[in-house]
C-alpha atoms as a PDB file:
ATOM      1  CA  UNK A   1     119.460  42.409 176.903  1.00  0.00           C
ATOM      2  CA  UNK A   2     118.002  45.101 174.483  1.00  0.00           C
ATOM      3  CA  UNK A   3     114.539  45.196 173.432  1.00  0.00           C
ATOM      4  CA  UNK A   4     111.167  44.811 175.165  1.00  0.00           C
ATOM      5  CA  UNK A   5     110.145  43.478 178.547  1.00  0.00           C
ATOM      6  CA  UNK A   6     110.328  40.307 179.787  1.00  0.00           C
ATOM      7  CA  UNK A   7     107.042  38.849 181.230  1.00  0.00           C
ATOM      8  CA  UNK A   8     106.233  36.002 183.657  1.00  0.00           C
ATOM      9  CA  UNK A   9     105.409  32.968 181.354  1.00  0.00           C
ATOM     10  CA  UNK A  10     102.431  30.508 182.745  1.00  0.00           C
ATOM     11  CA  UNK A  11     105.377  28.641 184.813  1.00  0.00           C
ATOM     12  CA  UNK A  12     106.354  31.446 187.028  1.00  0.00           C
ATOM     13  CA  UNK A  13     107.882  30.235 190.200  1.00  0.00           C
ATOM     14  CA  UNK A  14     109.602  27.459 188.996  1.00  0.00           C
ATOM     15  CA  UNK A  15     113.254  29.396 188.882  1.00  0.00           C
ATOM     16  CA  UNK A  16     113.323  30.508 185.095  1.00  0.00           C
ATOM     17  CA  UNK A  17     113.624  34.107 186.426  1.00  0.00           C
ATOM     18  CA  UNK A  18     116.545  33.142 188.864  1.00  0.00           C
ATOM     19  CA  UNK A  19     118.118  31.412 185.890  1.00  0.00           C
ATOM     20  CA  UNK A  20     117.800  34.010 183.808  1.00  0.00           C
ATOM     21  CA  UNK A  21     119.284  36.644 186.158  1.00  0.00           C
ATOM     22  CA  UNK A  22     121.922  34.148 187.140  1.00  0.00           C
ATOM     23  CA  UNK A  23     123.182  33.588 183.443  1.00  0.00           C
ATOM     24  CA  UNK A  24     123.002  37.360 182.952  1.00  0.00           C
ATOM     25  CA  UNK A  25     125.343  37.808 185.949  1.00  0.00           C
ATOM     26  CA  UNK A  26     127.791  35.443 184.664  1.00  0.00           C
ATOM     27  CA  UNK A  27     128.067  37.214 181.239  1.00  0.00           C
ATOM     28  CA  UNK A  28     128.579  40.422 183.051  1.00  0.00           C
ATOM     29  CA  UNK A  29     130.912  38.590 185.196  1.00  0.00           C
ATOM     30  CA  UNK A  30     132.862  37.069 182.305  1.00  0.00           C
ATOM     31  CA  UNK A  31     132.750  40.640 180.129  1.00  0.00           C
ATOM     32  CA  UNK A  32     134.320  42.372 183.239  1.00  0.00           C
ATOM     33  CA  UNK A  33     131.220  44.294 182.832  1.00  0.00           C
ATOM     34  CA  UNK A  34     130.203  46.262 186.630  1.00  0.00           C
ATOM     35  CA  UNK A  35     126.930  45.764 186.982  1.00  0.00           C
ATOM     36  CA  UNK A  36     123.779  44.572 185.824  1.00  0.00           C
ATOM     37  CA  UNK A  37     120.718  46.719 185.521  1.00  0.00           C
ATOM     38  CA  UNK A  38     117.030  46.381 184.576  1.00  0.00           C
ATOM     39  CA  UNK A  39     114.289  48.207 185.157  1.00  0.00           C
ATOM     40  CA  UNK A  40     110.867  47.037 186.848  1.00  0.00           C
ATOM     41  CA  UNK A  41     107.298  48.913 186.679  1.00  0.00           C
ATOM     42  CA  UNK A  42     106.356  50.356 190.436  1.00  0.00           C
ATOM     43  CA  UNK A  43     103.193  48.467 191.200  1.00  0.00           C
ATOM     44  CA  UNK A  44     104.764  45.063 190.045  1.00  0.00           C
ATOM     45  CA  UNK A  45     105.202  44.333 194.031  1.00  0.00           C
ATOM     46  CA  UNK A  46     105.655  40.431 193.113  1.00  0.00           C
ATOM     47  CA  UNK A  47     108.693  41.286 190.603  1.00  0.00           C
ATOM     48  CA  UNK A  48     110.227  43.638 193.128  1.00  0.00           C
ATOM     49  CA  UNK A  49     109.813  41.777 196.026  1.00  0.00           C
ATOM     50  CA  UNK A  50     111.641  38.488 194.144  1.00  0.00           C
ATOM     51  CA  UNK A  51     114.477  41.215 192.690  1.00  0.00           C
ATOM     52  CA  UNK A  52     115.289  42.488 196.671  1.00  0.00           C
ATOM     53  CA  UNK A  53     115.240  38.904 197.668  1.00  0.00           C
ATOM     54  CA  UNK A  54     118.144  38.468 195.083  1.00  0.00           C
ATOM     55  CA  UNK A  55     120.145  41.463 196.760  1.00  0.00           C
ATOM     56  CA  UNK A  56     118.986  44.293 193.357  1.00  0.00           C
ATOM     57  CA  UNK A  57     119.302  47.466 194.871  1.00  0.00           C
ATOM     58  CA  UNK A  58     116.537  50.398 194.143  1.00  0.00           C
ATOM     59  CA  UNK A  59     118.005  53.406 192.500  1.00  0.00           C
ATOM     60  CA  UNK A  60     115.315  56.098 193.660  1.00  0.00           C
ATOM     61  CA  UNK A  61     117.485  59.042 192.416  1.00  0.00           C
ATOM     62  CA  UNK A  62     116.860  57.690 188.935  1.00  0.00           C
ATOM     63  CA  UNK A  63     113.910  58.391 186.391  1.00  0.00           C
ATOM     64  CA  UNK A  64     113.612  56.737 183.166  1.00  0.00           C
ATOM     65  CA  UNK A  65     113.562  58.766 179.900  1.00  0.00           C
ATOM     66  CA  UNK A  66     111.685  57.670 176.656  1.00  0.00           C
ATOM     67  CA  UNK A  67     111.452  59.009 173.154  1.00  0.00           C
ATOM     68  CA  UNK A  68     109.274  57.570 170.564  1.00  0.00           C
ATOM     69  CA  UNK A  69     107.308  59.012 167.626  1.00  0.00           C
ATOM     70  CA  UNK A  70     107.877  62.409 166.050  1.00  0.00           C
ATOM     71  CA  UNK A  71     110.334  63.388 168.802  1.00  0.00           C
ATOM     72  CA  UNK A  72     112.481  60.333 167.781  1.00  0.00           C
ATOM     73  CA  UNK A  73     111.778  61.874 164.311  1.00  0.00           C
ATOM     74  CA  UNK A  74     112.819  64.853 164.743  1.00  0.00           C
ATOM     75  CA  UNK A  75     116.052  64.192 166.637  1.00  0.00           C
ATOM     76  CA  UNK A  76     116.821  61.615 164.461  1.00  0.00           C
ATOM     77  CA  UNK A  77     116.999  64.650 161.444  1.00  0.00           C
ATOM     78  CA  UNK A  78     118.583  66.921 163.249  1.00  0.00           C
END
């Protein structure tokens, strides 16, 4: 999935995330595609608690990058 975040919606703990994940796992499944990845803010305990419980493994030796603004800009122009 490209694009923003995805949030809890008012019915959060009904299984909508599992689903979600799940269907995302097939597609990578069926797209011989190797893994699945996602990324999860630090202090969101409750999201990162119900990822482990799925079996999503932590990748600590990771950082994630962003460029926005005049720095996109720039790059963008050479």
């Amino acid at each position: 999935m490209a694009g923003g975040p995805v949030r809890a919606a008012a019915g959060a703990g009904r299984g909508a995330g599992k689903a979600l994940l799940a269907g995302l796992a097939r597609r990578c499944l069926d797209e011989n595609l190797g893994r699945l990845e996602w990324s999860v803010l630090d202090w969101n305990a409750p999201s990162i608690a119900f990822y482990d419980s799925l079996g999503a493994a932590t990748l600590d030796d990771w950082t994630t990058r962003r460029m926005s603004g005049e720095a996109l800009s720039r790059l963008a122009a050479g």
